[in-house]
N, C-alpha and C. Protein backbone atom coordinates (compact mmCIF):
# COMPACT_ATOMS: atom_id res chain seq x y z
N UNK A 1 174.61 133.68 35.92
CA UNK A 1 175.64 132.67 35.76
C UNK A 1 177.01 133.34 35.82
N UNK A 2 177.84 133.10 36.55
CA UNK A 2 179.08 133.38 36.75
C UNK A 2 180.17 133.17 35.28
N UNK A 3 179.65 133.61 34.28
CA UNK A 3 180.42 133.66 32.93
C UNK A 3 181.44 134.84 33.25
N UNK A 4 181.98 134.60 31.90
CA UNK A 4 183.17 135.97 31.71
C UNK A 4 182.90 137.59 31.91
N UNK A 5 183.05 138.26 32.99
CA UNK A 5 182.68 139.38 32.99
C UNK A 5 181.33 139.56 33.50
N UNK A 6 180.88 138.50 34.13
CA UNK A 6 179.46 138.97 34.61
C UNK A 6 179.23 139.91 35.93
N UNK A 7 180.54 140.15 36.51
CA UNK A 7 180.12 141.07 37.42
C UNK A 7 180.11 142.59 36.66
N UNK A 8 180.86 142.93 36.04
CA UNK A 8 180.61 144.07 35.09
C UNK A 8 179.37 144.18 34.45
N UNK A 9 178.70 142.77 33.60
CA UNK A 9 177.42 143.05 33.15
C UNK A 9 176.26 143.09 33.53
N UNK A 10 176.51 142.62 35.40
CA UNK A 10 175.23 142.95 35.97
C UNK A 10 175.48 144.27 36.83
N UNK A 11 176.61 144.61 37.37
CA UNK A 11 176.53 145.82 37.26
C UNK A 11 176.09 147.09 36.65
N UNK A 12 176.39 146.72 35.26
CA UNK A 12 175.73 147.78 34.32
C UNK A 12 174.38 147.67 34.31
N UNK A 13 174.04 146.29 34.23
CA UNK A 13 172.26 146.15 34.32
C UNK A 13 171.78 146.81 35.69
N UNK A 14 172.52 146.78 36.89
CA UNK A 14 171.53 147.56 38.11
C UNK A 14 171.58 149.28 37.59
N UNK A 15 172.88 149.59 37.03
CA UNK A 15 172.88 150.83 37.00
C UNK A 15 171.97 151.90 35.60
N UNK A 16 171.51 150.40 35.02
CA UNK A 16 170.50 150.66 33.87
C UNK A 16 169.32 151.25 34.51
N UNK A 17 168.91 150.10 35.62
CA UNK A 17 167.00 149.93 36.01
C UNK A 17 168.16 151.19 37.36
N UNK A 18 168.73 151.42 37.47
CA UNK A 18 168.62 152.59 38.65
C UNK A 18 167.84 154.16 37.93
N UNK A 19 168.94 154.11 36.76
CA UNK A 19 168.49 154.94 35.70
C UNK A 19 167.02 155.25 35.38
N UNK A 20 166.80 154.18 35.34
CA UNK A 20 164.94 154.29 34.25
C UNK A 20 164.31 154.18 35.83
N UNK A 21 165.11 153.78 36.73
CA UNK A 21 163.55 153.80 37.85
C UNK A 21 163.76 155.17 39.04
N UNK A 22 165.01 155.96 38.60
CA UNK A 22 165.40 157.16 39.42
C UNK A 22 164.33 158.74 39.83
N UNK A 23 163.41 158.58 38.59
CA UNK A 23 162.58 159.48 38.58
C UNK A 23 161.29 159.10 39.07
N UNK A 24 161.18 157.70 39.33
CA UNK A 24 159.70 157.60 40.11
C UNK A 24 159.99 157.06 41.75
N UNK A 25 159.30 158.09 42.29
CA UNK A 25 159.72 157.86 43.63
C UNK A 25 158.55 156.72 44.40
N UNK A 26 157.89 156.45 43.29
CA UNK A 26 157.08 155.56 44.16
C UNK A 26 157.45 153.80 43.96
N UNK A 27 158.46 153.65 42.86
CA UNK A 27 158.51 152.75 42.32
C UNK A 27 158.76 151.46 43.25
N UNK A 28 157.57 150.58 43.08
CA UNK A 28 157.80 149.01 43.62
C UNK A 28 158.80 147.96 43.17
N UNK A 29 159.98 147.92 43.74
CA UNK A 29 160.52 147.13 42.90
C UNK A 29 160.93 145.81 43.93
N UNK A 30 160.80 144.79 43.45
CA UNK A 30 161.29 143.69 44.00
C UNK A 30 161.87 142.65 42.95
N UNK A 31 162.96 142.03 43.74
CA UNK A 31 163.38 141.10 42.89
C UNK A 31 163.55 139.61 43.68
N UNK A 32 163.59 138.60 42.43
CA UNK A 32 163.92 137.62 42.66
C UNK A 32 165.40 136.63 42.14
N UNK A 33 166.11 136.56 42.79
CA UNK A 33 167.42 136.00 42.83
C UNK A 33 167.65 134.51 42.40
N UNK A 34 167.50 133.76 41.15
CA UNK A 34 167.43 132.41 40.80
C UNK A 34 168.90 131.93 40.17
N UNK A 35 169.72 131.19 40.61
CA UNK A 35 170.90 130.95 39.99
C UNK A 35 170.40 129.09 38.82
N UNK A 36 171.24 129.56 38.29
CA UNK A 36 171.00 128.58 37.18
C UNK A 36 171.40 126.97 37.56
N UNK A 37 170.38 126.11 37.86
CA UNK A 37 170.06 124.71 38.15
C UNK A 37 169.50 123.84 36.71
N UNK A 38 170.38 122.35 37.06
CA UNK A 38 169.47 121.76 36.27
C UNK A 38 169.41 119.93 36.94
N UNK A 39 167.75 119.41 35.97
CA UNK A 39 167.97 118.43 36.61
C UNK A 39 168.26 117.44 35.47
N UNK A 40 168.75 115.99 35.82
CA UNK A 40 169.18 115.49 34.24
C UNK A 40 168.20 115.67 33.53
N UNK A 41 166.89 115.58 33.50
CA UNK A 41 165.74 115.77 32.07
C UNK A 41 166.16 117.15 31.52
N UNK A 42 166.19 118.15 32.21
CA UNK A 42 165.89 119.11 31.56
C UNK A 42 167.05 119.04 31.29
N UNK A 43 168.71 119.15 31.57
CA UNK A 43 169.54 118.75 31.01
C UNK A 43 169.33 118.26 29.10
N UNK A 44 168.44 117.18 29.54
CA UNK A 44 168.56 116.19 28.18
C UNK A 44 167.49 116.78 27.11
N UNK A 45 166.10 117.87 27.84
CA UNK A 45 165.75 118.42 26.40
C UNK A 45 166.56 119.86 26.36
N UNK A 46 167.19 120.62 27.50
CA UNK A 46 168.40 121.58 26.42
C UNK A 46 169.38 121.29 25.76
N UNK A 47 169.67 120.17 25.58
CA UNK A 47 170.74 119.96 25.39
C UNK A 47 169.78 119.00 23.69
N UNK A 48 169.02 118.84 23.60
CA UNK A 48 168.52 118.03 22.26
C UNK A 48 167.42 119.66 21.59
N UNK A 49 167.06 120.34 22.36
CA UNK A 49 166.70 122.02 21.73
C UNK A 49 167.40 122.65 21.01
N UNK A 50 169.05 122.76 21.63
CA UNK A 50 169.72 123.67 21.63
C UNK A 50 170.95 122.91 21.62
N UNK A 51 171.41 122.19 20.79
CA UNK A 51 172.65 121.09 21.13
C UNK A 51 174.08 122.43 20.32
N UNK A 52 174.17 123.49 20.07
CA UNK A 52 175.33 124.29 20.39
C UNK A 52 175.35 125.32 21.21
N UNK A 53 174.58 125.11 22.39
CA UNK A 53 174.32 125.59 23.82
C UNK A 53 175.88 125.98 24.02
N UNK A 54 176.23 126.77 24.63
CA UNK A 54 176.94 127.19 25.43
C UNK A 54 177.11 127.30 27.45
N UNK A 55 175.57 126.84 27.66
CA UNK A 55 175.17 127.10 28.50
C UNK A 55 175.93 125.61 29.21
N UNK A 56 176.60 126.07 30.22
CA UNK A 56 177.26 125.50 31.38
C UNK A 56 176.88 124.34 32.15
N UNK A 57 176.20 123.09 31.67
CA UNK A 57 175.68 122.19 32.27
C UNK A 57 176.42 120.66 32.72
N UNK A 58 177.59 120.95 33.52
CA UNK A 58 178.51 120.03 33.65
C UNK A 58 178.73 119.67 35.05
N UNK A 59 177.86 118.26 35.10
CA UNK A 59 177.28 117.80 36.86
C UNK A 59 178.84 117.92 37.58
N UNK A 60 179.88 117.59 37.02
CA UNK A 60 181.62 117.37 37.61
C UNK A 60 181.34 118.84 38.67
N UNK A 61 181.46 119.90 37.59
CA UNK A 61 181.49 121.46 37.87
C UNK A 61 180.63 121.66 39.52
N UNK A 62 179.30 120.99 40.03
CA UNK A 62 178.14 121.42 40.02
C UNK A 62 177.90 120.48 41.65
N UNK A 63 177.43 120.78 42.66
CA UNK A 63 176.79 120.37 44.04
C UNK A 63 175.68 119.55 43.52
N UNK A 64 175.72 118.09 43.80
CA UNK A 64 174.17 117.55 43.54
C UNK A 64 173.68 117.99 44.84
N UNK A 65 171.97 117.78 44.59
CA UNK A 65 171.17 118.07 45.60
C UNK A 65 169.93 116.93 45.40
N UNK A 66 169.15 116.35 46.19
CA UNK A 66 168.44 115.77 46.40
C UNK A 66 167.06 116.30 46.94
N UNK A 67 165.92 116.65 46.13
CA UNK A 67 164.87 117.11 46.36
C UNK A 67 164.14 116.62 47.26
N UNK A 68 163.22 117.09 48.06
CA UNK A 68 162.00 116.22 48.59
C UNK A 68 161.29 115.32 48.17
N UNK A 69 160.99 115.70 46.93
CA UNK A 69 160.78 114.65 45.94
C UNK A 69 161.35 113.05 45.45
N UNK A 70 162.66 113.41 45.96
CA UNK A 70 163.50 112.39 45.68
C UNK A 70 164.33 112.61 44.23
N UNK A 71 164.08 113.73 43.42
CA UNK A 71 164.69 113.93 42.06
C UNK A 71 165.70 114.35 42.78
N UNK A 72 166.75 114.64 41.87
CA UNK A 72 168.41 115.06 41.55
C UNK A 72 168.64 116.49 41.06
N UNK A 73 168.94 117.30 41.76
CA UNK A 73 169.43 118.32 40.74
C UNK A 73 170.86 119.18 41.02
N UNK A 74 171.30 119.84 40.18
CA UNK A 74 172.81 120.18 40.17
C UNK A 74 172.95 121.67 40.11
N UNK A 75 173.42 122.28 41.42
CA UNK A 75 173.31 123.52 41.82
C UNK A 75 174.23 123.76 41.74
N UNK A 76 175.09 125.31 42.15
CA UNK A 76 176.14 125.96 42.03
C UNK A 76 176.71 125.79 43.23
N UNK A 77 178.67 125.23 43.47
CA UNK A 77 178.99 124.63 44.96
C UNK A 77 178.61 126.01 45.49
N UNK A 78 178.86 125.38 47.08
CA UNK A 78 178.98 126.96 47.76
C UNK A 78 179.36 127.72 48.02
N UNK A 79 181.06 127.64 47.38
CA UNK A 79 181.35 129.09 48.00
C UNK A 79 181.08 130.20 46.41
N UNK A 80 180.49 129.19 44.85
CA UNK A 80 180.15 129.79 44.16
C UNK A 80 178.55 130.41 44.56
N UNK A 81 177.88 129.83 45.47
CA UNK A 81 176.86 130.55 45.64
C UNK A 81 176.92 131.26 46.23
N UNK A 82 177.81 131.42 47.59
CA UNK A 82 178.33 132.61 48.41
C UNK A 82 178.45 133.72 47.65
N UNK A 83 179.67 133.71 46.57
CA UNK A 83 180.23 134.82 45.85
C UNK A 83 179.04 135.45 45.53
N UNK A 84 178.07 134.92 44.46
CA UNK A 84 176.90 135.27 44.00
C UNK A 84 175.78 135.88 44.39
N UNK A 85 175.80 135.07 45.63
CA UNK A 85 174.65 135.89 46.92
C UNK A 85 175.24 137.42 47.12
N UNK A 86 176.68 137.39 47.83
CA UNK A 86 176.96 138.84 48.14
C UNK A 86 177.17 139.48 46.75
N UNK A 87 177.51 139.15 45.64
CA UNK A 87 177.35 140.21 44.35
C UNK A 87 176.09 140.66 44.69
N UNK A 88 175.46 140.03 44.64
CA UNK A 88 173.96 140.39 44.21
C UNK A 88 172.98 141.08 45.17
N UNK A 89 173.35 140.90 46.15
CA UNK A 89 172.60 141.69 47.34
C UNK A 89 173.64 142.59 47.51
N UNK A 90 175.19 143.19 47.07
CA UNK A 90 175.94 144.14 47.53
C UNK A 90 175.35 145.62 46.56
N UNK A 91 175.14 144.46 45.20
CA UNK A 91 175.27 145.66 44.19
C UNK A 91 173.49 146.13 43.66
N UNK A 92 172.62 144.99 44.72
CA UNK A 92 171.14 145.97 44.83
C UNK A 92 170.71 146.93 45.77
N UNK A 93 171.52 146.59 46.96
CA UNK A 93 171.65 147.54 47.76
C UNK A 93 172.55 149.00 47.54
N UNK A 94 173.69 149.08 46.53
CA UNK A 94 174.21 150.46 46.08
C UNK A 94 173.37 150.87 45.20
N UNK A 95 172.94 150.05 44.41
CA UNK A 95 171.34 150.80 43.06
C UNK A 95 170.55 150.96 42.76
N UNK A 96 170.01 149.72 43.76
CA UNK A 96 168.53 150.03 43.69
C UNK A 96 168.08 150.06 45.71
N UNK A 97 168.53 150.93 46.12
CA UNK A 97 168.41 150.59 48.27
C UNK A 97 167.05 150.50 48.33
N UNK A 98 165.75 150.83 47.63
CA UNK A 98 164.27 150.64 48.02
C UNK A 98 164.03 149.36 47.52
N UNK A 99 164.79 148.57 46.84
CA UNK A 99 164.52 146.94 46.06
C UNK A 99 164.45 146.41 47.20
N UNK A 100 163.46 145.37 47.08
CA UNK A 100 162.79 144.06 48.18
C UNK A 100 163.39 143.02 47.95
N UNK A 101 164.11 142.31 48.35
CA UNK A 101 164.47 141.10 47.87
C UNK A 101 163.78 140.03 48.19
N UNK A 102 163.30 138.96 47.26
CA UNK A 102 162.07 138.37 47.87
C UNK A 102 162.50 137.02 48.01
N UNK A 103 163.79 136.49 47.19
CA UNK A 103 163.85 135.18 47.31
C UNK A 103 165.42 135.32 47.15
N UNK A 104 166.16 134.05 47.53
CA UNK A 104 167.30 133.45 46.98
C UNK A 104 167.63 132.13 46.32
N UNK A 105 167.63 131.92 45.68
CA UNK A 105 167.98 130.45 45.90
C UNK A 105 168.97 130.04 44.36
């Protein structure tokens, strides 16, 4: 989630797992890339779980999308997913270059 300082704190997190995974040369690593979605239900039980959430769930903020299904859900616009995509594939490719990337979305 694009909070305060999150490019610093996932930075530090690649340069963590670069750390702990630097000495095994065989290491499998793949990741998966999920940015934070919601649809109104789940909306309505985090928000009755956890009602002093902090967590960012404001459809105004947010791209609706229309499933195959026909449900609703509220993604990050795009040029916030842009930003996010290249963070994230810039700074696995400087720390972790043998990481697989397996998904985006």
């Amino acid at each position: 989630m694009p909070i305060p300082d999150w490019r610093l704190a996932y930075d530090e997190l690649f340069a963590a797992v670069q750390r702990a995974t630097s000495d095994l040369p065989d290491f499998d690593l793949t990741v998966e890339l999920i940015t934070h979605r919601f649809t109104p239900g789940s909306k309505d039980v985090l928000m009755a779980w956890y009602p002093s959430t902090k967590l960012e769930m404001d459809e105004s903020t947010r791209a609706k999308k229309h499933t195959k299904f026909g449900s609703t859900k509220y993604v990050y616009r795009t040029e916030t997913m842009r930003e996010l995509r290249t963070f994230f594939e810039d700074g696995i490719a400087r720390h972790l270059p043998r990481a697989r990337i397996l998904c985006w979305t």
